[in-house]
C-alpha atoms as a PDB file:
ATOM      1  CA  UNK A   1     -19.614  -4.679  13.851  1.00  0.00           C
ATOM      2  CA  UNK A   2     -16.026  -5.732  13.650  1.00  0.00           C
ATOM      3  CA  UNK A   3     -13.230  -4.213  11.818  1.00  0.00           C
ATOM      4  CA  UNK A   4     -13.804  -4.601   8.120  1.00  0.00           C
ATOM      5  CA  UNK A   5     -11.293  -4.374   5.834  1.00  0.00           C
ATOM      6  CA  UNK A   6     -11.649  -3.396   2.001  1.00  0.00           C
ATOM      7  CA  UNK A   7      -8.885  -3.546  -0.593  1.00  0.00           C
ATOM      8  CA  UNK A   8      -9.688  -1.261  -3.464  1.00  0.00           C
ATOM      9  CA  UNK A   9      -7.456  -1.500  -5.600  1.00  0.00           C
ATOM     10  CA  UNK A  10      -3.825  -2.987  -5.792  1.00  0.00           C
ATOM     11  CA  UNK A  11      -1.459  -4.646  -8.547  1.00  0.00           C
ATOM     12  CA  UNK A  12      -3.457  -7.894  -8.102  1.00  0.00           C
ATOM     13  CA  UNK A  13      -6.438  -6.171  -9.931  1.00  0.00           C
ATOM     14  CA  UNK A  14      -4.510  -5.056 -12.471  1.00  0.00           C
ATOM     15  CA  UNK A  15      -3.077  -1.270 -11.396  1.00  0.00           C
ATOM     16  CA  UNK A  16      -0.685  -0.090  -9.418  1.00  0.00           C
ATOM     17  CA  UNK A  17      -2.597   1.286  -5.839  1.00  0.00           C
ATOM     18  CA  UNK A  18      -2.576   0.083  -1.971  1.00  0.00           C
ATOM     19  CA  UNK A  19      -6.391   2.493  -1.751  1.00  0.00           C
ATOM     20  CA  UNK A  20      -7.749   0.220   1.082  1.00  0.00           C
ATOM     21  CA  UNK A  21     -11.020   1.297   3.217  1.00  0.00           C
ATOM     22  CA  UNK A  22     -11.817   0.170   6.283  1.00  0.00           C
ATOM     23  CA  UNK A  23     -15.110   0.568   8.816  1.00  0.00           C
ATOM     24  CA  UNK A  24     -15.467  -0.378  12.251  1.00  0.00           C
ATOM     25  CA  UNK A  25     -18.768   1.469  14.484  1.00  0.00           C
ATOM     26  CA  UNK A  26     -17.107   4.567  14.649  1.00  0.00           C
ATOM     27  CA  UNK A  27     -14.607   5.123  12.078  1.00  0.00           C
ATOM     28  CA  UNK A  28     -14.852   4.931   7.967  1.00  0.00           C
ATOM     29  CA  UNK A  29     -11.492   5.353   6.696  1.00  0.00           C
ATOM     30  CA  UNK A  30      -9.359   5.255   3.474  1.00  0.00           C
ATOM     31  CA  UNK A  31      -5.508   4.923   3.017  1.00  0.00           C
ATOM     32  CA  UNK A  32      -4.132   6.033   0.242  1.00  0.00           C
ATOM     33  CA  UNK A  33      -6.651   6.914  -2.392  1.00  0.00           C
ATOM     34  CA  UNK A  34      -4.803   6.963  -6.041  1.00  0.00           C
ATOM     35  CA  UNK A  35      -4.363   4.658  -8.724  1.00  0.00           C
ATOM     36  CA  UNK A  36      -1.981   5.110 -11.210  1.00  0.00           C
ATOM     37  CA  UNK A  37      -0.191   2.930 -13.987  1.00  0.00           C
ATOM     38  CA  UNK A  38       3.460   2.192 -15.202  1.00  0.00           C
ATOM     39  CA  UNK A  39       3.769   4.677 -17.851  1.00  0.00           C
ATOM     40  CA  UNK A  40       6.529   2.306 -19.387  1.00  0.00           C
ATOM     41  CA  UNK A  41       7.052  -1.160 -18.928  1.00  0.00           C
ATOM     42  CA  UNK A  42       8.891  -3.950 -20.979  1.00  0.00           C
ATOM     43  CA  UNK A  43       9.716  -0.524 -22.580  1.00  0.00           C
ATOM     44  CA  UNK A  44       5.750  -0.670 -23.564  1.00  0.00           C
ATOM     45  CA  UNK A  45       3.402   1.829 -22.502  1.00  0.00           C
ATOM     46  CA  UNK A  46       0.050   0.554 -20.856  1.00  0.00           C
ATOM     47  CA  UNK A  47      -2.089  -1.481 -22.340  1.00  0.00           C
ATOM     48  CA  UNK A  48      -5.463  -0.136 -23.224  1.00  0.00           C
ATOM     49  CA  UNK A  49      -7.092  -3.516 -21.160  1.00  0.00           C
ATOM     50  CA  UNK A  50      -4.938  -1.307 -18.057  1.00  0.00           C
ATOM     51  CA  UNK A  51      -6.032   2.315 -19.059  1.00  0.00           C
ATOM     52  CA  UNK A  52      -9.752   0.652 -19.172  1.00  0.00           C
ATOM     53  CA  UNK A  53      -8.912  -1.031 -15.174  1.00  0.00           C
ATOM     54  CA  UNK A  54      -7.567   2.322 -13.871  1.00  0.00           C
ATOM     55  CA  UNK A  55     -10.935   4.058 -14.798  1.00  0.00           C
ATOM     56  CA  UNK A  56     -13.092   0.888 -12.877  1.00  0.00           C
ATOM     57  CA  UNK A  57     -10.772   1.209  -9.705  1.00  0.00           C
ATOM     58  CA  UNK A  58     -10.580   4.673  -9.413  1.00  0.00           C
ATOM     59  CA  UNK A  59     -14.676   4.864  -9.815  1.00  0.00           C
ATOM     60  CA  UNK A  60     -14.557   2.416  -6.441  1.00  0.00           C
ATOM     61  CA  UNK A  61     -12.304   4.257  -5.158  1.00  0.00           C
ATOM     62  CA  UNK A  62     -13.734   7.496  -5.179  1.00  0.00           C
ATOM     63  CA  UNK A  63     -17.217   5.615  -3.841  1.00  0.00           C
ATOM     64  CA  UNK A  64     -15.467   4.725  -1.164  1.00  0.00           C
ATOM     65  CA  UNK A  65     -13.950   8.204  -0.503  1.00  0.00           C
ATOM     66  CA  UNK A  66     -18.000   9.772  -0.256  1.00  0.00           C
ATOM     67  CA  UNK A  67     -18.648   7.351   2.152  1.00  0.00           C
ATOM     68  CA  UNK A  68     -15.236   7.905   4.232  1.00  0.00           C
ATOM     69  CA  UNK A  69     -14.897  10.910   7.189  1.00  0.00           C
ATOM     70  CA  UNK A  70     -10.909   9.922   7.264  1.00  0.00           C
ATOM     71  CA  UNK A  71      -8.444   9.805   4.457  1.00  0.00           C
ATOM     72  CA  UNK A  72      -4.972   8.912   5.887  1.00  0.00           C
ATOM     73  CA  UNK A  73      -2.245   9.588   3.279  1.00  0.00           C
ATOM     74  CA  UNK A  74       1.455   7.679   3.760  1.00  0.00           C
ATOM     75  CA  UNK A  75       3.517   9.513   1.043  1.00  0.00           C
ATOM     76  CA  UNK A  76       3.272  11.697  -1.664  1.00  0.00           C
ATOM     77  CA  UNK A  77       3.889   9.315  -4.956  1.00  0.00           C
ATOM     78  CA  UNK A  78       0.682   9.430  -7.424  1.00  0.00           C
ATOM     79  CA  UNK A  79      -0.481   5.804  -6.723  1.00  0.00           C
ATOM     80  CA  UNK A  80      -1.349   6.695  -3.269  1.00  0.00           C
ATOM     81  CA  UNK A  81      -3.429   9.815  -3.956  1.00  0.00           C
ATOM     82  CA  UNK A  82      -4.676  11.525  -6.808  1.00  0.00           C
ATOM     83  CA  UNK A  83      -3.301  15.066  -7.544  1.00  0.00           C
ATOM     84  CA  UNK A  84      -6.157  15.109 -10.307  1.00  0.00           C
ATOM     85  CA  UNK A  85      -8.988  15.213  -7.835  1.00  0.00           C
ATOM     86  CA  UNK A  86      -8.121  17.155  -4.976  1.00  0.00           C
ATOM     87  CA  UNK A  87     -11.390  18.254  -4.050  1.00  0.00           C
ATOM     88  CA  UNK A  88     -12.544  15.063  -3.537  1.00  0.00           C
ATOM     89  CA  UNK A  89     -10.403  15.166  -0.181  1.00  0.00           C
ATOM     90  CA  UNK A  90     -12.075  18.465   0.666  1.00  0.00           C
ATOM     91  CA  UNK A  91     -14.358  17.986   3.759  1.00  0.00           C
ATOM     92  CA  UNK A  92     -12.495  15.057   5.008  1.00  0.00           C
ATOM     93  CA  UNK A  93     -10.198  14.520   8.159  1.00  0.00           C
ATOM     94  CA  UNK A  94      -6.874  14.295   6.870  1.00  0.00           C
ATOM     95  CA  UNK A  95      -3.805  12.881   8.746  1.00  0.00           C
ATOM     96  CA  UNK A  96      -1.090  12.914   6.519  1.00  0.00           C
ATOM     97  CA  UNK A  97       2.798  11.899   5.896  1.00  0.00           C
ATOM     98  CA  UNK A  98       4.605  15.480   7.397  1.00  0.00           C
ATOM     99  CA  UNK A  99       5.320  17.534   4.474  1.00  0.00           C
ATOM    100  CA  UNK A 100       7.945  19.763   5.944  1.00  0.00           C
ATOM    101  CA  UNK A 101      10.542  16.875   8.194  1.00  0.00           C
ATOM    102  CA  UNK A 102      11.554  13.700   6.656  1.00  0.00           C
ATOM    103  CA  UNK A 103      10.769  14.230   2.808  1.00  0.00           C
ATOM    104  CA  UNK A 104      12.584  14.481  -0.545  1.00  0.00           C
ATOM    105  CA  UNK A 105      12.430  17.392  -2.452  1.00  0.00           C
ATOM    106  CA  UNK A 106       9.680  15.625  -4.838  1.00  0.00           C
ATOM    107  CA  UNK A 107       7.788  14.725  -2.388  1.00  0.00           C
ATOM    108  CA  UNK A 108       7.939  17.688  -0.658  1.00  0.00           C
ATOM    109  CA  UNK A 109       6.688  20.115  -3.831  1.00  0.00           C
ATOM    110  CA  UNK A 110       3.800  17.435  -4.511  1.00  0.00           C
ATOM    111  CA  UNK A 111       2.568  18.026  -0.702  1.00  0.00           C
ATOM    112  CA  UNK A 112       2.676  21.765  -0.933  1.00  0.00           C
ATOM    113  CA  UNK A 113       1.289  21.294  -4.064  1.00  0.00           C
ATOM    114  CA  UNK A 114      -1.595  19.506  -2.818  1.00  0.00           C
ATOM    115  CA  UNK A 115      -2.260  21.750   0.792  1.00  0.00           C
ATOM    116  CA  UNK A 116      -2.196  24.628  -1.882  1.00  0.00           C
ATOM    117  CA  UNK A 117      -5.243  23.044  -3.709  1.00  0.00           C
ATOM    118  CA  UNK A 118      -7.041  21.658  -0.133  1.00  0.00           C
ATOM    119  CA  UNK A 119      -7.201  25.467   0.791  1.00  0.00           C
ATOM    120  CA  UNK A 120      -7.155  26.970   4.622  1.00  0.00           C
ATOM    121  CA  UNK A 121     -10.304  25.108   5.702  1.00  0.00           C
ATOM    122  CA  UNK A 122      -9.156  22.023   5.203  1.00  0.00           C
ATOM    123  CA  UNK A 123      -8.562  19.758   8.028  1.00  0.00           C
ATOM    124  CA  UNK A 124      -5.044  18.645   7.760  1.00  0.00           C
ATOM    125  CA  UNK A 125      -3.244  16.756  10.403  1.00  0.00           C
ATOM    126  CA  UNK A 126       0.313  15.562  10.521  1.00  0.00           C
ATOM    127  CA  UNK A 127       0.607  12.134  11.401  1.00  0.00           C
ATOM    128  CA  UNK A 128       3.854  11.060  11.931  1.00  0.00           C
ATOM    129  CA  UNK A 129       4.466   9.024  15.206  1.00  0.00           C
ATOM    130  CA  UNK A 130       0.492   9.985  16.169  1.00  0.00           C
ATOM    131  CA  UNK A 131      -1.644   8.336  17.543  1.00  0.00           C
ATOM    132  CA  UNK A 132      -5.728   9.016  18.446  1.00  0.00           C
ATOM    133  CA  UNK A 133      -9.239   7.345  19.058  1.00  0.00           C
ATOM    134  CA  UNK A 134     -12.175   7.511  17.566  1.00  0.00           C
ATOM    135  CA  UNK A 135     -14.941   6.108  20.220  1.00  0.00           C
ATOM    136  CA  UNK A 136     -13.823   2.607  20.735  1.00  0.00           C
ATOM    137  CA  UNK A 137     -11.354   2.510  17.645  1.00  0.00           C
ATOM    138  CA  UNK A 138      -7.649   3.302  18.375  1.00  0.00           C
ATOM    139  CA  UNK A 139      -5.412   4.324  15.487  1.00  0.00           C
ATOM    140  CA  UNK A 140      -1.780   4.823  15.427  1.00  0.00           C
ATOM    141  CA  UNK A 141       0.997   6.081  12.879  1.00  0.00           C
ATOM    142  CA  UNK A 142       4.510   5.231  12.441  1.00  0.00           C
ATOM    143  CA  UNK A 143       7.404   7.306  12.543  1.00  0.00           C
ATOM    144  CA  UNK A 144       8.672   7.857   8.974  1.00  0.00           C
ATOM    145  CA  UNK A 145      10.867   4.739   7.688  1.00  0.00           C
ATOM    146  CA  UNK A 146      12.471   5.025   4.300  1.00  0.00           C
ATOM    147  CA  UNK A 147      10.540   3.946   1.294  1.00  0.00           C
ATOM    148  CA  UNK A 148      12.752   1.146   0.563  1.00  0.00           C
ATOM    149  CA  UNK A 149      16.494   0.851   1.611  1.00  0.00           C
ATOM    150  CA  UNK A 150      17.488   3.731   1.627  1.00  0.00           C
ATOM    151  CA  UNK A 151      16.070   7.729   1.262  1.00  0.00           C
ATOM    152  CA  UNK A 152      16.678   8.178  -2.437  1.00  0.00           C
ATOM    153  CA  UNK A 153      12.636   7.523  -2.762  1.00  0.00           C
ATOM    154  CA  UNK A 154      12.264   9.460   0.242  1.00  0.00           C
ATOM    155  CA  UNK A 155       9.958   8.174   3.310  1.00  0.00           C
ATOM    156  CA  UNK A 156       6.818   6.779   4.189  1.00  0.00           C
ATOM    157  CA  UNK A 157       4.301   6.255   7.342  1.00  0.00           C
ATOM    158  CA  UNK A 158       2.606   2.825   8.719  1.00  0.00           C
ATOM    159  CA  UNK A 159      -0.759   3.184  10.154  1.00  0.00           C
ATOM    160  CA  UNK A 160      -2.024   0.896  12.468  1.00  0.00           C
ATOM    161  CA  UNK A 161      -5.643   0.069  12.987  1.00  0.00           C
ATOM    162  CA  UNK A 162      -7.447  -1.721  16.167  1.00  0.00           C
ATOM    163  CA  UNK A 163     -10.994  -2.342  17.295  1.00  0.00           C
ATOM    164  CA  UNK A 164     -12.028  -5.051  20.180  1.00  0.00           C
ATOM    165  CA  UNK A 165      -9.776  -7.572  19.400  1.00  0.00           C
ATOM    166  CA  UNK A 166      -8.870  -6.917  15.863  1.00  0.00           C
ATOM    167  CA  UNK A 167      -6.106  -5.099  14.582  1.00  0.00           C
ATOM    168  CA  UNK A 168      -4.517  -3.860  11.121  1.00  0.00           C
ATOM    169  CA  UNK A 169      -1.608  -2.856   9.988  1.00  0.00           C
ATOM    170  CA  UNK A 170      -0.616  -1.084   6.585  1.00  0.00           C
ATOM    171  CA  UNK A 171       3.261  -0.701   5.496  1.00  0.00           C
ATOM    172  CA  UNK A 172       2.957   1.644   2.809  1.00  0.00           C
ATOM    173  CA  UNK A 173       5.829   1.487   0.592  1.00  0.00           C
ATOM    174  CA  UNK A 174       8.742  -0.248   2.314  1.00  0.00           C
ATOM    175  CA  UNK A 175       9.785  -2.431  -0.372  1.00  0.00           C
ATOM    176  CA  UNK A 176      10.308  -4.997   1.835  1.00  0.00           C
ATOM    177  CA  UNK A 177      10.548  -4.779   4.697  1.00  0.00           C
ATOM    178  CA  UNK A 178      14.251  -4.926   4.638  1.00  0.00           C
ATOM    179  CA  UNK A 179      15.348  -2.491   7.258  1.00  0.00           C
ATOM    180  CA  UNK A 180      14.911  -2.632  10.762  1.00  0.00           C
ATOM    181  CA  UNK A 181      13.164   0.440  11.214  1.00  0.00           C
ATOM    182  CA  UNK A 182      10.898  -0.428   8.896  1.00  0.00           C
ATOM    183  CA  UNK A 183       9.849  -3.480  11.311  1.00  0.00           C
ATOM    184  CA  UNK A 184       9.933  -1.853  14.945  1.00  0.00           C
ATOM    185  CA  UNK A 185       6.582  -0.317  14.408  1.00  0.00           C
ATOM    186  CA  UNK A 186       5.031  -3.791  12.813  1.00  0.00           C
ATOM    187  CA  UNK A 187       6.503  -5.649  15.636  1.00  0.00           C
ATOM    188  CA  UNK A 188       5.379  -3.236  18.438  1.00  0.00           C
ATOM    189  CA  UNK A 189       1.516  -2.973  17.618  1.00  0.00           C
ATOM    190  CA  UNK A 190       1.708  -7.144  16.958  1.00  0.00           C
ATOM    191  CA  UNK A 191      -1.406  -6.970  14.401  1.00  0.00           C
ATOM    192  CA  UNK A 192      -3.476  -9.719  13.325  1.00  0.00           C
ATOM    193  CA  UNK A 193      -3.871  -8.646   9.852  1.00  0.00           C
ATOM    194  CA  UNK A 194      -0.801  -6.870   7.900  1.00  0.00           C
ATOM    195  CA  UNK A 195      -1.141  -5.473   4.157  1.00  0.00           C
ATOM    196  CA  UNK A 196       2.349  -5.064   2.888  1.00  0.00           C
ATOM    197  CA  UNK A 197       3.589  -4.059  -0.327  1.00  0.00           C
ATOM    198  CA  UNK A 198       6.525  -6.567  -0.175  1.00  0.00           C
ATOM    199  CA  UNK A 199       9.797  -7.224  -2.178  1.00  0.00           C
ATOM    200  CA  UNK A 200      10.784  -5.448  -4.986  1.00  0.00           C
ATOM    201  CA  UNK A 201      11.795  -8.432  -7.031  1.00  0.00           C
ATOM    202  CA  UNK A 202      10.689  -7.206 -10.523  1.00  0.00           C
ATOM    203  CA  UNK A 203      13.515  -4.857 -10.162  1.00  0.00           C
ATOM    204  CA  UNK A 204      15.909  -7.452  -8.723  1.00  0.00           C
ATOM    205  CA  UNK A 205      19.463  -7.334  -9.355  1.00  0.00           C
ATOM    206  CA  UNK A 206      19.015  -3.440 -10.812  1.00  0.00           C
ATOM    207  CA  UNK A 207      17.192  -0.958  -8.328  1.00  0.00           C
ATOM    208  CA  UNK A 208      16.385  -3.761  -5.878  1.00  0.00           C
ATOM    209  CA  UNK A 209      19.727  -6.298  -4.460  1.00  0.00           C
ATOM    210  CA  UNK A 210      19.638  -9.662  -3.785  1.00  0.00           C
ATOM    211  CA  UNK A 211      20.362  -8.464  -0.094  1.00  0.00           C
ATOM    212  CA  UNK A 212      17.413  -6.539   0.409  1.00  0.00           C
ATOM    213  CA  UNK A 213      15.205  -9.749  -0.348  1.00  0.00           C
ATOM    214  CA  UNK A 214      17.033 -11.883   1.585  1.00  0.00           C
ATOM    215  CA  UNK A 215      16.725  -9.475   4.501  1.00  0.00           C
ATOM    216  CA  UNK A 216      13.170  -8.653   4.003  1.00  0.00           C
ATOM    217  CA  UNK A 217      12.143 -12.447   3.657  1.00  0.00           C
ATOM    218  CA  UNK A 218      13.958 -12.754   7.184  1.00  0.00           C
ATOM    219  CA  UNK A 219      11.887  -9.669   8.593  1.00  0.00           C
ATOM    220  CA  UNK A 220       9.318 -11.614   6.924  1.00  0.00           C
ATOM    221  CA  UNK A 221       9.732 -14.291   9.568  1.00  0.00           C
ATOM    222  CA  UNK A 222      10.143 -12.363  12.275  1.00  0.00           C
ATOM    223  CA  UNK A 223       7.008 -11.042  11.765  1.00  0.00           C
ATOM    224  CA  UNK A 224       5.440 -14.278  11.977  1.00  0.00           C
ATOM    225  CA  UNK A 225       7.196 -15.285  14.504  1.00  0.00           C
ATOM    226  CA  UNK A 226       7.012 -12.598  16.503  1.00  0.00           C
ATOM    227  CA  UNK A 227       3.601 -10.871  16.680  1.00  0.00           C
ATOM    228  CA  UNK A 228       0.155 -12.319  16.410  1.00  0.00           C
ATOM    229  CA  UNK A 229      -0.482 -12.343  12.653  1.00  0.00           C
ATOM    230  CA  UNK A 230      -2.751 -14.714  10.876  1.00  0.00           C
ATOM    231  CA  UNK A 231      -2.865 -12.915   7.346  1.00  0.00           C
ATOM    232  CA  UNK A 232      -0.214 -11.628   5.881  1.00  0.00           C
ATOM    233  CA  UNK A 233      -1.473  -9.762   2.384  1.00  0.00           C
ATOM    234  CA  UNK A 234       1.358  -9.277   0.254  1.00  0.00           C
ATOM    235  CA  UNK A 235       0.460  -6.926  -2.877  1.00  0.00           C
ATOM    236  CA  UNK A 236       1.313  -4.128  -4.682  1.00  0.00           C
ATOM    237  CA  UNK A 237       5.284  -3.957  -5.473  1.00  0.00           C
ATOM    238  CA  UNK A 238       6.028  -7.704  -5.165  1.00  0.00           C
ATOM    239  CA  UNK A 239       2.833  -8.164  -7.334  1.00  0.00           C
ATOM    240  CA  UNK A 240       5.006  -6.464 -10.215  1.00  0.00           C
ATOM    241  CA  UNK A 241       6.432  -9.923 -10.581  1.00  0.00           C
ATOM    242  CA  UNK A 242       4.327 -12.806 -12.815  1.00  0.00           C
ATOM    243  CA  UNK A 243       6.624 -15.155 -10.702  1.00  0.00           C
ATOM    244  CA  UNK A 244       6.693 -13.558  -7.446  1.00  0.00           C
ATOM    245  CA  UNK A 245       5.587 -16.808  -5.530  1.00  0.00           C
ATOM    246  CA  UNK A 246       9.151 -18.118  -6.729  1.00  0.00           C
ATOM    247  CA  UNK A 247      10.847 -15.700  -5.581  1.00  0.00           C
ATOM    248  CA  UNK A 248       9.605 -15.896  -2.243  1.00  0.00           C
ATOM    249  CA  UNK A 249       9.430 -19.730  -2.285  1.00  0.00           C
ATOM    250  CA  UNK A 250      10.936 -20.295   1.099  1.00  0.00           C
ATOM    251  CA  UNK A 251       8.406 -17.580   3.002  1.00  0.00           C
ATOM    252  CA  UNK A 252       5.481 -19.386   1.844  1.00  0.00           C
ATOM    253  CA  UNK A 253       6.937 -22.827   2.659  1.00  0.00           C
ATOM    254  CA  UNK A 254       7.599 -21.090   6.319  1.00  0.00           C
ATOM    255  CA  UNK A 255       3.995 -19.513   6.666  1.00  0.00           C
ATOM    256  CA  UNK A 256       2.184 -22.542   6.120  1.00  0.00           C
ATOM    257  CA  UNK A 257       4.181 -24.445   8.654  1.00  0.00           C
ATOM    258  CA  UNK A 258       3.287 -21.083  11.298  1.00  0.00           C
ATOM    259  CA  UNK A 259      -0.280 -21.684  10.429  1.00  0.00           C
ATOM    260  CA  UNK A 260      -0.034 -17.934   8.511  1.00  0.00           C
ATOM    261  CA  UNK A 261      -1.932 -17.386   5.467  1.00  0.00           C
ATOM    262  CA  UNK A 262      -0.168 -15.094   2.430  1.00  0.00           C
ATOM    263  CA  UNK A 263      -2.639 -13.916   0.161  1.00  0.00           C
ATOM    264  CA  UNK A 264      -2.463 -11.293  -2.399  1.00  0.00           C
ATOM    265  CA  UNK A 265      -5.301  -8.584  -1.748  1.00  0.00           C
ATOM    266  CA  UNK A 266      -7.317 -10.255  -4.655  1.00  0.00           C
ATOM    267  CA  UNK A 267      -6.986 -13.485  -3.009  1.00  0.00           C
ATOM    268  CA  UNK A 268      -8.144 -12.110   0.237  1.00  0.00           C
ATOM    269  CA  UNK A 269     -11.493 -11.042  -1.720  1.00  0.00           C
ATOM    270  CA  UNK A 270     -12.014 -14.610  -2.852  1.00  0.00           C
ATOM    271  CA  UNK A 271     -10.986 -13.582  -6.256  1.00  0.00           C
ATOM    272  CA  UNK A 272      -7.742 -14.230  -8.948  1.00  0.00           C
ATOM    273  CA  UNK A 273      -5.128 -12.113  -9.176  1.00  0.00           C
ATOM    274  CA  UNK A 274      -5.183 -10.342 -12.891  1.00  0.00           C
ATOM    275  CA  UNK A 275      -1.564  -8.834 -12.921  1.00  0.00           C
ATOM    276  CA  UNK A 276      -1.555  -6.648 -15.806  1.00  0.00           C
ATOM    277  CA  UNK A 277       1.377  -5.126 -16.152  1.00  0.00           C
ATOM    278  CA  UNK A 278       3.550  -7.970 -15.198  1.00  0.00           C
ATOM    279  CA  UNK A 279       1.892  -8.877 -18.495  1.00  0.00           C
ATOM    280  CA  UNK A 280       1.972  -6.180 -20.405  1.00  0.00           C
ATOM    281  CA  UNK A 281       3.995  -7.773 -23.162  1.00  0.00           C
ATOM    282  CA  UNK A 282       1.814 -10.283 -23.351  1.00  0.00           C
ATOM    283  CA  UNK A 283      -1.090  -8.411 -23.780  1.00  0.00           C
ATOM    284  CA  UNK A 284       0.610  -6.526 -26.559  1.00  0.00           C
ATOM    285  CA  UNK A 285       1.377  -9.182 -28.231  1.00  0.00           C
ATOM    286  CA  UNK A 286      -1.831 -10.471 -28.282  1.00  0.00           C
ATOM    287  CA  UNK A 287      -3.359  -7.733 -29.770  1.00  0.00           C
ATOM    288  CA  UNK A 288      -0.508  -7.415 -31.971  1.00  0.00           C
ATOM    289  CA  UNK A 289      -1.499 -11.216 -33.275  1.00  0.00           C
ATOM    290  CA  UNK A 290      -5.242 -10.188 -34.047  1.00  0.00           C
ATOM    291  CA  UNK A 291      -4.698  -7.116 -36.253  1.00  0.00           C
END
């Protein structure tokens, strides 16, 4: 067996998530298990097509979670686990973003909040700047990095993943990556496979600055040019954006000249990317037409 890799749900099927499982012959893990929606967007709330895709993912998601003996958690924001369901964590080896150093006040009440609910037998372990095997799988975690450009959103871990001679890395929620922090880790473990959430550009030019995409499509190229990756899936906050590809025009131009493929998680499955709320006017609008 080699180490298989599972998106579950992200923005290309239609939700907002990163929940991706991965198995190699000793490990069955998933990182961050929620799905949530954009409760407004385009000053619209979601669309019932989106209500209907949060119920589908979060049924694979929590199919996945029976099957997994890990559940690594990067940050404490209700698309990355679901406060709803806590006891579906119960039993589970938990390595999780430190809930007492490096967190917002939010963040911080939603983790005690949540190791309330897990209960005293709960195996919880803080992950930050860990690392441990399991048989011939080695897994490592980042030290926190800021989720985004700054700690107004607080902070998030990257877990790294490698068995024989594949390896995985996951960003979390770095909005980017813009910072150089946010890259050290990514650049260190050199992984052949990298799911990041990318760019903020649906937010560009109000919570997001033209700097911080020009910065994170450089750190975009370092990455390429720096460690051994061959796929680069780009999903979740960059796939908030119906033109996305535009906006990162140049990167893609740049990737296929390093022989490195960009996909979006649902292009990584084989499938097409059904970005739901970047059309959730549009989907209004068309139900709007047919009353």
């Amino acid at each position: 067996m080699s180490l298989d890799i599972f998106p579950l749900a992200y923005e290309s099927f239609g939700v907002r998530s990163m929940a991706t499982f991965l198995e190699t012959k000793d490990l069955k893990v998933i990182i961050d298990p929620g799905v949530s929606l954009a409760p407004r967007r385009f000053n619209l709330p979601p669309h019932p097509i989106e209500v209907e895709r949060e119920e589908d993912c979060w049924k694979k998601v929590k199919k996945y979670l029976q099957r997994s003996r890990y559940v690594f958690i990067t940050h404490y924001h209700y698309d990355h686990y679901n406060p709803l369901e806590v006891d579906l964590l119960k039993g589970k080896e938990l390595w999780i973003k430190d809930y007492e150093n490096k967190i917002n006040k939010s963040q911080r009440k939603r983790s005690s909040d949540l190791i309330k609910r897990l209960g005293d037998n709960s195996n919880i372990n803080v992950a930050d700047g860990r690392e441990f095997d399991v048989g011939g799988t080695q897994i490592s975690f980042s030290n926190p990095v800021f989720h985004g450009a700054n700690d107004r959103l607080g902070y998030v871990i990257e877990v790294f993943i490698s068995y024989k001679k594949e390896s995985f890395l996951f960003t979390s929620d770095v909005e980017g990556p813009s910072l150089e922090d946010q890259i050290t880790f990514i650049l260190e473990k050199s992984p052949k496979t990298i799911f990041i959430d990318g760019p903020m550009t649906y937010m560009l030019g109000f919570r997001y600055s033209a700097k911080s995409l020009e910065d994170s499509i450089e750190n975009l190229k370092r990455i390429i040019d720096e460690t051994d990756v061959k796929k680069m899936i780009m999903d979740h906050h960059l796939l908030r954006d119906i033109n996305y590809k535009e906006k990162i025009a140049d990167l893609y131009k740049y990737s296929e000249e390093k022989d490195v493929q960009i996909l979006s998680a649902a292009e990584y499955l084989g499938k097409k990317n059904d970005l739901l709320e970047a059309r959730r006017r549009e989907l209004w609008h068309s139900q709007k037409n047919l009353i």
